[in-house]
C-alpha atoms as a PDB file:
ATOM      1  CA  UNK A   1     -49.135  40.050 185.151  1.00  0.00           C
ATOM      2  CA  UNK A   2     -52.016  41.915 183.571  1.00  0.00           C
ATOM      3  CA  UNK A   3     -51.762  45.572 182.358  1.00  0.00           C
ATOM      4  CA  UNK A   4     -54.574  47.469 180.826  1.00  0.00           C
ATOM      5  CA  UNK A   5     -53.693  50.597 178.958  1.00  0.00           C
ATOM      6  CA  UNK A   6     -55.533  53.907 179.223  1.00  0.00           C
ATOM      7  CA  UNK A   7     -53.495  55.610 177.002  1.00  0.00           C
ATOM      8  CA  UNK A   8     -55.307  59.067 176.127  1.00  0.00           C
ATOM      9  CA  UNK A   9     -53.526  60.065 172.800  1.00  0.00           C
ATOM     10  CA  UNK A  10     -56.385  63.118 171.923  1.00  0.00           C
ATOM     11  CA  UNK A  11     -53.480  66.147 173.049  1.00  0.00           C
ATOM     12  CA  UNK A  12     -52.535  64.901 169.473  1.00  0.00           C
ATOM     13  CA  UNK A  13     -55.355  65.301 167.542  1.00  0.00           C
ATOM     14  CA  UNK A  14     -55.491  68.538 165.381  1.00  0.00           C
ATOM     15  CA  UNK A  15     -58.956  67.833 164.206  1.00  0.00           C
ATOM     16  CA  UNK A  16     -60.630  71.064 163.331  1.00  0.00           C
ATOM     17  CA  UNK A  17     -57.327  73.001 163.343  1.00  0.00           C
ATOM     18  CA  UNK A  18     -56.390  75.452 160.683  1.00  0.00           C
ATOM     19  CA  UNK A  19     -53.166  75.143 159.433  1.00  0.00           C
ATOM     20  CA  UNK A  20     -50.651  76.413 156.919  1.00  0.00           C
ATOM     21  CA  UNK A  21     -47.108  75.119 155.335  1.00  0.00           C
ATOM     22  CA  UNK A  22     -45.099  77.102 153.693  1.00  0.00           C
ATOM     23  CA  UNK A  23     -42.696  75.321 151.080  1.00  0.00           C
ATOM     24  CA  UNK A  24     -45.842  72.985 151.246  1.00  0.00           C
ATOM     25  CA  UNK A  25     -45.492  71.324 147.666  1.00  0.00           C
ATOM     26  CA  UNK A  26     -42.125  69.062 148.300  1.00  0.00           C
ATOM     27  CA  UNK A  27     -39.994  67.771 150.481  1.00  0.00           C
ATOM     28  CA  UNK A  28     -40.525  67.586 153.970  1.00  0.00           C
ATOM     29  CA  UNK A  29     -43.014  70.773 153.727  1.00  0.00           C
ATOM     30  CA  UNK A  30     -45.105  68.436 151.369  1.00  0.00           C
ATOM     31  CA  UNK A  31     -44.432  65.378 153.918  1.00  0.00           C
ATOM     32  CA  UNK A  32     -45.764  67.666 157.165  1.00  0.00           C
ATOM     33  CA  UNK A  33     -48.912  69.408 154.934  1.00  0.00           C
ATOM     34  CA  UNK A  34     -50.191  65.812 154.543  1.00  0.00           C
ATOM     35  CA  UNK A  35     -49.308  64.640 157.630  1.00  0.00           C
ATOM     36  CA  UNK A  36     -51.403  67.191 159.870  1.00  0.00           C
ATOM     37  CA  UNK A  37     -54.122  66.627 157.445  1.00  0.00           C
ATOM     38  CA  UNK A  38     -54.326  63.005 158.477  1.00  0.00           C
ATOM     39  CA  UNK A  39     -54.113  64.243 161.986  1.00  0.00           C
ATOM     40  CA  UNK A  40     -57.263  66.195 160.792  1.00  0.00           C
ATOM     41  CA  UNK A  41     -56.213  69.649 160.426  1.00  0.00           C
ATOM     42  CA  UNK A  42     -57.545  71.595 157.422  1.00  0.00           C
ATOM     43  CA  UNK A  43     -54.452  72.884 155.404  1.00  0.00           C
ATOM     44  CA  UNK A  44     -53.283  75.587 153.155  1.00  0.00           C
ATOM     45  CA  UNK A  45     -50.212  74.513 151.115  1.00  0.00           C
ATOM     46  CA  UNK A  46     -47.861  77.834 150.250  1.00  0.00           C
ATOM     47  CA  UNK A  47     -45.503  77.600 147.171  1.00  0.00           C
ATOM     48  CA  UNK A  48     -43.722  79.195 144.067  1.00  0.00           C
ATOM     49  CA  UNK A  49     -44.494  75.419 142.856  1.00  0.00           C
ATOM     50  CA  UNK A  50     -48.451  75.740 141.819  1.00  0.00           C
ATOM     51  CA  UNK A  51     -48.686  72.430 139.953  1.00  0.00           C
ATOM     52  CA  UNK A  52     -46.820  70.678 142.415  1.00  0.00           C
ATOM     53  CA  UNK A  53     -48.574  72.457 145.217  1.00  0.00           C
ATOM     54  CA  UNK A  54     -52.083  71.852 143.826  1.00  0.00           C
ATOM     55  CA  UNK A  55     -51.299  68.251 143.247  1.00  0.00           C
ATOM     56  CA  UNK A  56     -50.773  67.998 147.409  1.00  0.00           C
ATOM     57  CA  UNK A  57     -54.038  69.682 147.958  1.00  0.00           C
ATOM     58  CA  UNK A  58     -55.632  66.998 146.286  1.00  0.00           C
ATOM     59  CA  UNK A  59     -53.795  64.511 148.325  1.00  0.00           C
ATOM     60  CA  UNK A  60     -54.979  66.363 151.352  1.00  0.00           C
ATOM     61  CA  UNK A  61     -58.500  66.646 149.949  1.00  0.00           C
ATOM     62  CA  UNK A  62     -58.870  62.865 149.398  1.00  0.00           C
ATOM     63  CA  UNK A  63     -58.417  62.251 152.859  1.00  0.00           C
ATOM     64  CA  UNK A  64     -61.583  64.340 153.235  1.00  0.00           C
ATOM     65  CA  UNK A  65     -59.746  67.438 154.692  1.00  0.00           C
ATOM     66  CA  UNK A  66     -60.515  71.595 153.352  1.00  0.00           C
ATOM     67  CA  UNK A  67     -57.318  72.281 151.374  1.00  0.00           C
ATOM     68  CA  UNK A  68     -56.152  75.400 149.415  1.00  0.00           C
ATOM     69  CA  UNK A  69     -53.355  76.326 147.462  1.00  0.00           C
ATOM     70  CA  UNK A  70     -51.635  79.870 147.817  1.00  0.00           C
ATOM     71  CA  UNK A  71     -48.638  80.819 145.657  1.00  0.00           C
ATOM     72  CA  UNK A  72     -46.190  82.937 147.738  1.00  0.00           C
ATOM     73  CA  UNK A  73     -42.541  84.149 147.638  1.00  0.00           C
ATOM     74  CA  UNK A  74     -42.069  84.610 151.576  1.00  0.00           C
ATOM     75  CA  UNK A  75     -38.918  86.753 150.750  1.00  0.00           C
ATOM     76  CA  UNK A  76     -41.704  89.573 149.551  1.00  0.00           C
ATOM     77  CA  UNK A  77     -43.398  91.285 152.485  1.00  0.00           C
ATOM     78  CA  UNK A  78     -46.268  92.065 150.941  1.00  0.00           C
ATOM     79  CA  UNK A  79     -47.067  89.041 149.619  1.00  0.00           C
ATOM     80  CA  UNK A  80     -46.393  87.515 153.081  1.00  0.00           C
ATOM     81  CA  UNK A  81     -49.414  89.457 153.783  1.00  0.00           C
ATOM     82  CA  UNK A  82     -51.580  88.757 151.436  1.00  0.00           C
ATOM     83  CA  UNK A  83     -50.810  84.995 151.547  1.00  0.00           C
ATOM     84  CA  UNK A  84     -52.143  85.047 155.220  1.00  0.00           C
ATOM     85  CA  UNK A  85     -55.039  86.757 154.886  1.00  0.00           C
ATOM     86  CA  UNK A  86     -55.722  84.367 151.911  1.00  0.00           C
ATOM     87  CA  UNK A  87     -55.808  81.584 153.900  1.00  0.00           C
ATOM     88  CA  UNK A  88     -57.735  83.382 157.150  1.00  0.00           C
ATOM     89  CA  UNK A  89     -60.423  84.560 154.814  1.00  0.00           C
ATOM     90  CA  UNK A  90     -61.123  80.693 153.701  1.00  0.00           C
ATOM     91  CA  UNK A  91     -60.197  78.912 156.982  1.00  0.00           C
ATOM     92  CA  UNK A  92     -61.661  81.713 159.015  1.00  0.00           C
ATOM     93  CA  UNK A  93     -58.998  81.302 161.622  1.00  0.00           C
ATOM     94  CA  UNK A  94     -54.988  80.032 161.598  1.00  0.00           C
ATOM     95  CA  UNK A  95     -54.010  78.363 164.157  1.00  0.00           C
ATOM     96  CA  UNK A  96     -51.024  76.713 162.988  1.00  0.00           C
ATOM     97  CA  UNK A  97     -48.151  77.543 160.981  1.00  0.00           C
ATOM     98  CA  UNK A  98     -45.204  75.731 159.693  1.00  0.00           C
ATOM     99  CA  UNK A  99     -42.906  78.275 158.218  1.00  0.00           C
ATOM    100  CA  UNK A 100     -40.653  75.702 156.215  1.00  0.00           C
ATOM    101  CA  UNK A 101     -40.119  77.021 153.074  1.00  0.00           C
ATOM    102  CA  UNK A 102     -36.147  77.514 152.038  1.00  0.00           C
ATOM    103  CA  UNK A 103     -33.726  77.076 149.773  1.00  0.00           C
ATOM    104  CA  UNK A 104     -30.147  75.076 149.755  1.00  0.00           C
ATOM    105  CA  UNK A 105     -26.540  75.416 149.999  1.00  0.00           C
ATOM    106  CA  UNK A 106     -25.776  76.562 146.887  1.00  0.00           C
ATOM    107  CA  UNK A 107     -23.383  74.478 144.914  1.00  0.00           C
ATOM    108  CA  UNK A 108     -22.020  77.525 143.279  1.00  0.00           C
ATOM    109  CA  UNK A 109     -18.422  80.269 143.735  1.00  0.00           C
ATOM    110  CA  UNK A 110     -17.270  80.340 147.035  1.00  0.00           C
ATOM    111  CA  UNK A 111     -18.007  83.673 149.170  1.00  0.00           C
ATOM    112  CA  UNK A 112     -14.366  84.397 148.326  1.00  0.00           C
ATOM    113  CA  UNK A 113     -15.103  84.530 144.796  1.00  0.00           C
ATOM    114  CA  UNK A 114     -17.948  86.923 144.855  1.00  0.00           C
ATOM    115  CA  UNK A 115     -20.712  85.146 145.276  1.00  0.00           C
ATOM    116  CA  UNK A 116     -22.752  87.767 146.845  1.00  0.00           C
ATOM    117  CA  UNK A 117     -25.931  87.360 145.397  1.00  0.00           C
ATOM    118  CA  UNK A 118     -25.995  83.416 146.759  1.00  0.00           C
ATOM    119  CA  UNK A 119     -25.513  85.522 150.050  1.00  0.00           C
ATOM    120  CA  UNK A 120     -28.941  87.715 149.514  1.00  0.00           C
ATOM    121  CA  UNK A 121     -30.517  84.831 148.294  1.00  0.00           C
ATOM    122  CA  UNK A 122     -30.102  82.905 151.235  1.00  0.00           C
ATOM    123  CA  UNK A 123     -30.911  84.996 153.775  1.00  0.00           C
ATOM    124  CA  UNK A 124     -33.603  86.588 152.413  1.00  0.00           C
ATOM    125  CA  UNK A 125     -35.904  83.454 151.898  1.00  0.00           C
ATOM    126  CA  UNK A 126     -34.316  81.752 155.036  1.00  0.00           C
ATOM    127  CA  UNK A 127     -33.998  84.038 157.447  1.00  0.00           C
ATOM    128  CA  UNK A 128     -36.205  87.295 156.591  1.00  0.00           C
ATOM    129  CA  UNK A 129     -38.961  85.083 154.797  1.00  0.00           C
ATOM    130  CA  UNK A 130     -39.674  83.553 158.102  1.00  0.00           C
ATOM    131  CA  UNK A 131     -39.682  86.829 160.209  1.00  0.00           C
ATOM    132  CA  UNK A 132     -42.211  87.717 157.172  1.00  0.00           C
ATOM    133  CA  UNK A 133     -44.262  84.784 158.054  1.00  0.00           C
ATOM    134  CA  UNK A 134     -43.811  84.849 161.406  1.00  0.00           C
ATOM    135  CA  UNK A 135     -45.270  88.589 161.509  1.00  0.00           C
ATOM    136  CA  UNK A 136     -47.937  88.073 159.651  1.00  0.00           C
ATOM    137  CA  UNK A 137     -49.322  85.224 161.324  1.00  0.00           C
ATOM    138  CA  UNK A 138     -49.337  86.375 164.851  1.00  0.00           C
ATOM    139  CA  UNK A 139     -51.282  89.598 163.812  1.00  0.00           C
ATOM    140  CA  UNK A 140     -54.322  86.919 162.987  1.00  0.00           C
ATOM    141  CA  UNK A 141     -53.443  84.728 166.384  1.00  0.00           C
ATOM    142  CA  UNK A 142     -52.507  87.572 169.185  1.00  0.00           C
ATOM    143  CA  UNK A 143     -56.306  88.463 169.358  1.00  0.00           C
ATOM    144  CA  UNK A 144     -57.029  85.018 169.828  1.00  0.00           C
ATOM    145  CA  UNK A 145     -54.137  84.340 172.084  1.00  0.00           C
ATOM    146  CA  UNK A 146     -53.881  81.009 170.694  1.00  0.00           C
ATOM    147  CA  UNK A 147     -51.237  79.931 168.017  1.00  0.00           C
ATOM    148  CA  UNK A 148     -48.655  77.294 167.559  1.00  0.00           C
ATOM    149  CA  UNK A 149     -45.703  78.664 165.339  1.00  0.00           C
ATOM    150  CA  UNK A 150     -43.276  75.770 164.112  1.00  0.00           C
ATOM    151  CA  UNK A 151     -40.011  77.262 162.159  1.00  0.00           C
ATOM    152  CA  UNK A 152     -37.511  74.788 159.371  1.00  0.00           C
ATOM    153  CA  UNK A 153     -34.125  75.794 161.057  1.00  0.00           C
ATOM    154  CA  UNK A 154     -31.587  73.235 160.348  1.00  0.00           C
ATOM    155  CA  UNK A 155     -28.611  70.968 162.080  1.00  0.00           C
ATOM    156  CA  UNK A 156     -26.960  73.613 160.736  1.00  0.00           C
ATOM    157  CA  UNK A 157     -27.678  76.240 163.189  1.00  0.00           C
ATOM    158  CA  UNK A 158     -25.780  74.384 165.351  1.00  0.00           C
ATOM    159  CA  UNK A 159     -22.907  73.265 163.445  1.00  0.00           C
ATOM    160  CA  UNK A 160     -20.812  74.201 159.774  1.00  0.00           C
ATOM    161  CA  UNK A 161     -21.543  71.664 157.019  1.00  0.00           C
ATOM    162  CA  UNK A 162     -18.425  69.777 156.095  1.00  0.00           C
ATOM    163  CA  UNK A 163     -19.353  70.085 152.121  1.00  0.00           C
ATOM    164  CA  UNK A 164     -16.385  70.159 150.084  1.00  0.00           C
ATOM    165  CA  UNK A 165     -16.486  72.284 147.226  1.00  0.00           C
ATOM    166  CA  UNK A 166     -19.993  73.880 148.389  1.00  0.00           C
ATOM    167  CA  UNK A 167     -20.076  76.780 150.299  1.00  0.00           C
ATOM    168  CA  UNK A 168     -22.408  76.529 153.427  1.00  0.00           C
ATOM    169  CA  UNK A 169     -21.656  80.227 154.906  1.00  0.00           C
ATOM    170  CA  UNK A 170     -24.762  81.596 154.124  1.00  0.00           C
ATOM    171  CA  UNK A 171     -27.019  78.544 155.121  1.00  0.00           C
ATOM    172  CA  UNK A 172     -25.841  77.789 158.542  1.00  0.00           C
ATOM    173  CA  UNK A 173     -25.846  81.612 159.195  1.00  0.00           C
ATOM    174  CA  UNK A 174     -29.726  81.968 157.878  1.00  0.00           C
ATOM    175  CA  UNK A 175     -30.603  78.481 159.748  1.00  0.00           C
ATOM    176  CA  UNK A 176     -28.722  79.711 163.146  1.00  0.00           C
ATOM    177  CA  UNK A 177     -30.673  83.221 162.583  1.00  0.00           C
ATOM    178  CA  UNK A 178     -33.769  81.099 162.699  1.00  0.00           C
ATOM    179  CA  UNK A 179     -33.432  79.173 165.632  1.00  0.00           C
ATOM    180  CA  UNK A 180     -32.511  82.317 167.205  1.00  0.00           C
ATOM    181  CA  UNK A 181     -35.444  84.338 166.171  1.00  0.00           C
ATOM    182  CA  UNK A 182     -37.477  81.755 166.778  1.00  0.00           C
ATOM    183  CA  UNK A 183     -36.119  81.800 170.217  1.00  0.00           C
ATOM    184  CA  UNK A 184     -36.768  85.652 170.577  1.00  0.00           C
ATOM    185  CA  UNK A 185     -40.194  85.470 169.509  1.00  0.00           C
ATOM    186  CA  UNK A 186     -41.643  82.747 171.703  1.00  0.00           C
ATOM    187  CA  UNK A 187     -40.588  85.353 174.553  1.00  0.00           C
ATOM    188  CA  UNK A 188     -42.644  88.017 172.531  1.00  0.00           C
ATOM    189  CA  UNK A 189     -45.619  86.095 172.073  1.00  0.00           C
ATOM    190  CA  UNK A 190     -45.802  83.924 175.370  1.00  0.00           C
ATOM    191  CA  UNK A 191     -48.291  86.388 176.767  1.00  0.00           C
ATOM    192  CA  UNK A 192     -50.917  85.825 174.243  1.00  0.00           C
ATOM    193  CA  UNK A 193     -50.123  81.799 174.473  1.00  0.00           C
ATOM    194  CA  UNK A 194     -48.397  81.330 171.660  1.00  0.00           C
ATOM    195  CA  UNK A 195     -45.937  78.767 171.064  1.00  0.00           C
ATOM    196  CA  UNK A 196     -42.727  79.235 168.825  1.00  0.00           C
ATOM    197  CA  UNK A 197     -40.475  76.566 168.459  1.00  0.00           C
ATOM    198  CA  UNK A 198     -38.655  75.020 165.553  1.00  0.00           C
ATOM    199  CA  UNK A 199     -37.090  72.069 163.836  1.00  0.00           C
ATOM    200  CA  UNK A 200     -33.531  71.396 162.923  1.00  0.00           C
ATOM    201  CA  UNK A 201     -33.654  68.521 160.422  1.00  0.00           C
ATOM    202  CA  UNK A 202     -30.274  66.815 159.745  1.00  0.00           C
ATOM    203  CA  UNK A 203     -29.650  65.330 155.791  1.00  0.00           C
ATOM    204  CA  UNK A 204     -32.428  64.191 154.427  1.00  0.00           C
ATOM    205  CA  UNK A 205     -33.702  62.607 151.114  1.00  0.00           C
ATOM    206  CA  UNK A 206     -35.542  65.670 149.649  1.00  0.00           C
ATOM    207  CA  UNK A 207     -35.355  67.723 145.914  1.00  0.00           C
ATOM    208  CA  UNK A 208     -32.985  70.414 148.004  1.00  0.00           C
ATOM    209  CA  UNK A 209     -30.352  67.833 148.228  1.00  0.00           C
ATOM    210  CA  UNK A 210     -30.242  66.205 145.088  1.00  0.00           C
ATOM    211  CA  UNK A 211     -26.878  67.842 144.228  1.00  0.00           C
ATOM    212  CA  UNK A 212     -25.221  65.999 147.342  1.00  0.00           C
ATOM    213  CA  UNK A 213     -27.194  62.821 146.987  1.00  0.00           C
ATOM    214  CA  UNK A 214     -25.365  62.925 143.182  1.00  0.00           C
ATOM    215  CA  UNK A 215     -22.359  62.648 144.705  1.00  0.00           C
ATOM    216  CA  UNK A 216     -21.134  59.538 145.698  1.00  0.00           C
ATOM    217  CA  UNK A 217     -18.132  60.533 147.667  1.00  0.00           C
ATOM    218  CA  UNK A 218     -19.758  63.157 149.222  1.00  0.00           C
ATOM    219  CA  UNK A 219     -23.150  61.079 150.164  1.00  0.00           C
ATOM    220  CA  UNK A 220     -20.639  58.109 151.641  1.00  0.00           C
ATOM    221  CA  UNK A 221     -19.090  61.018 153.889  1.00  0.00           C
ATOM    222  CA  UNK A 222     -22.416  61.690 154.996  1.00  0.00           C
ATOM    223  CA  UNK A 223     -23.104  58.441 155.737  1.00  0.00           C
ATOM    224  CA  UNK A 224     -19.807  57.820 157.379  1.00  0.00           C
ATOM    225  CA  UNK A 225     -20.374  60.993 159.812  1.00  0.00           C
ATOM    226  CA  UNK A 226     -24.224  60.096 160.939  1.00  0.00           C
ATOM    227  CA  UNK A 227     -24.418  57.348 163.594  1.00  0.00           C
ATOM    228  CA  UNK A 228     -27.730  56.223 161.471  1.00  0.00           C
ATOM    229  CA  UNK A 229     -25.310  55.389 158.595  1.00  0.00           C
ATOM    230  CA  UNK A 230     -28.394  56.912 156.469  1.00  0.00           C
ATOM    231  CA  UNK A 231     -29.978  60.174 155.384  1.00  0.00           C
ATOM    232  CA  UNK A 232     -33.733  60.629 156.659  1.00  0.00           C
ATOM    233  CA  UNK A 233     -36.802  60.238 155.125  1.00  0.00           C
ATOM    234  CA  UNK A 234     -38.897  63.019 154.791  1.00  0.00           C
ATOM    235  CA  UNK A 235     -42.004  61.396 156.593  1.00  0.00           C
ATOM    236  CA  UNK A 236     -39.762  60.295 159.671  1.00  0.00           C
ATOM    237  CA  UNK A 237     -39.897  64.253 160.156  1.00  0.00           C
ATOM    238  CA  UNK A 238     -43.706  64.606 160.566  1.00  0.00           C
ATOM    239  CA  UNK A 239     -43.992  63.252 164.244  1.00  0.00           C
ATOM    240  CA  UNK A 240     -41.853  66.430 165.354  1.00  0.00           C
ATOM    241  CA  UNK A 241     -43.578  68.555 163.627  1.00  0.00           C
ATOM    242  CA  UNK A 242     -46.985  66.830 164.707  1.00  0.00           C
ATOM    243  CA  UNK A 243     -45.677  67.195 168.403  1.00  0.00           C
ATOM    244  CA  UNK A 244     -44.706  70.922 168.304  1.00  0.00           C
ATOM    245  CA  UNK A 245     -48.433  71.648 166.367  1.00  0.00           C
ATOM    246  CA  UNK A 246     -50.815  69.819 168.857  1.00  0.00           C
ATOM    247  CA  UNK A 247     -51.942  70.311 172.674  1.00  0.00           C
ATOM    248  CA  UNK A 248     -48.751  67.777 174.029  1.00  0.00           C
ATOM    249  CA  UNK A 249     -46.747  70.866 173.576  1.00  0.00           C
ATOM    250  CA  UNK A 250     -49.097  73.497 175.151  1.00  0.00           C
ATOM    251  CA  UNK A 251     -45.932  73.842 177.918  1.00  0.00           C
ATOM    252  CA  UNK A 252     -43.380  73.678 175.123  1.00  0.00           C
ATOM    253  CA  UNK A 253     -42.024  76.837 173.439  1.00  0.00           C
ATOM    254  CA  UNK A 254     -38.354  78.281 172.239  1.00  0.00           C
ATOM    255  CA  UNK A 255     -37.530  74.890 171.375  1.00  0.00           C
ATOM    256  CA  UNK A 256     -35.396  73.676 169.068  1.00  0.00           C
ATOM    257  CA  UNK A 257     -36.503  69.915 168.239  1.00  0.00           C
ATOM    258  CA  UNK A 258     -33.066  68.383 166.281  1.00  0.00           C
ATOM    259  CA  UNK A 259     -33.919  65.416 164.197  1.00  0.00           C
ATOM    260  CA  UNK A 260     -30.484  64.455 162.349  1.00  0.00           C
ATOM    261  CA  UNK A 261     -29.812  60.724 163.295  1.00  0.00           C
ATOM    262  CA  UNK A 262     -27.187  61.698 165.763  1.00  0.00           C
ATOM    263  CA  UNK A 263     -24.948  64.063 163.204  1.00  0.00           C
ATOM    264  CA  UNK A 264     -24.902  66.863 165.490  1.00  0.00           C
ATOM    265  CA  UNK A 265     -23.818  63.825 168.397  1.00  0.00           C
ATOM    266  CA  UNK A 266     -20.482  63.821 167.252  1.00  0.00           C
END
């Protein structure tokens, strides 16, 4: 029996799109900034890293895309700002944005023991560095009532991280305050058709989790607890993120996509 495929893939293509990543010069921002430039989106990589972001610019240049590099703290309002009008002024239009950039559990005191400042930390890159971003961007895409907003939550909205001596409080409370928001917004911004979803990532191979890939007892617990038996690699991320940035998602928003090899299953 005979089948012919028809097979129109071209709700995928982002070619011509303007895009920016935030925490764009490692990890699975670096992995998603190169990956919608080979889906042909132009892209502005956002960092506190400039070497390493410039370096991914390149990469994004070779494969004959427009590429800039923009250093940003996204925990600082007005360089929020700034940042996005940066990359408007050279792009001349944004119409996507992957607000990714984050930081870690952090391996240090408990909350118990007065780690406040671990508490600030968190939540102000996390959490308010994405309402920043957020913000900012749909002041540039409400008048053009297009825009497709894609937020780095975490498996950890959804559930506490089992990691021994590492205190997880003020991650899963920034990650669950951005699927949330994220939530909130797309309900804002629906009117001027734009779409705000986000991605929960489960463990993956990345800089941030160096500490627990270190660890051999705490890595095999991982392992153990993960139907995949594995941690992810960054680039099995990018087809998510590719999804929630194109035209197959135009009826797709409020979403949390959860890509954790079934962690969150069990």
């Amino acid at each position: 029996m005979s089948r012919t495929s028809d097979s129109d893939l071209s709700i995928f293509d982002l070619s011509g799109k303007k895009a920016l990543v935030t925490g764009g010069a490692r990890g699975i921002g670096k992995a998603c900034a190169i990956g919608l430039a080979k889906a042909g989106a132009d892209v502005a990589v956002i960092d506190r890293r400039a070497v390493l972001g410039r370096e991914v610019v390149s990469q994004i240049q070779a494969l004959g895309r427009d590429a800039l590099f923009v250093r940003c703290d996204v925990s600082d309002l007005d360089d929020v700002a700034s940042m996005v009008d940066e990359v408007v002024d050279r792009f001349g239009r944004l119409d996507i944005a992957f607000n990714n950039a984050g930081v870690g559990v952090d391996g240090g005191d408990s909350l118990a023991d007065g780690a406040i400042d671990a508490w600030h930390k968190t939540l102000a890159t996390n959490l308010t560095g994405v309402f920043y971003c957020c913000r900012a961007e749909a002041r540039h895409m409400i008048p053009r009532r297009y825009g497709k907003i894609i937020n780095t939550a975490s498996m950890s909205a959804s559930i506490v991280n089992n990691l021994g001596e590492y205190s997880a409080v003020p991650y899963c409370v920034a990650k669950a305050g951005v699927k949330h928001l994220t939530k909130a917004l797309a309900v804002e911004w629906a009117e001027y058709n734009i779409c705000v979803n986000s991605i929960s990532p489960g463990y993956a191979l990345t800089p941030m989790s160096e500490q627990m890939q270190d660890n051999p007892e705490l890595l095999a617990q991982i392992e153990r607890t993960t139907p995949m038996r594995r941690l992810a690699k960054v680039e099995e991320l990018v087809g998510g993120l590719l999804y929630l940035a194109s035209d197959a998602s135009s009826y797709t928003t409020g979403t949390d996509l959860t890509m954790d090899g079934g962690h969150t299953v069990w």
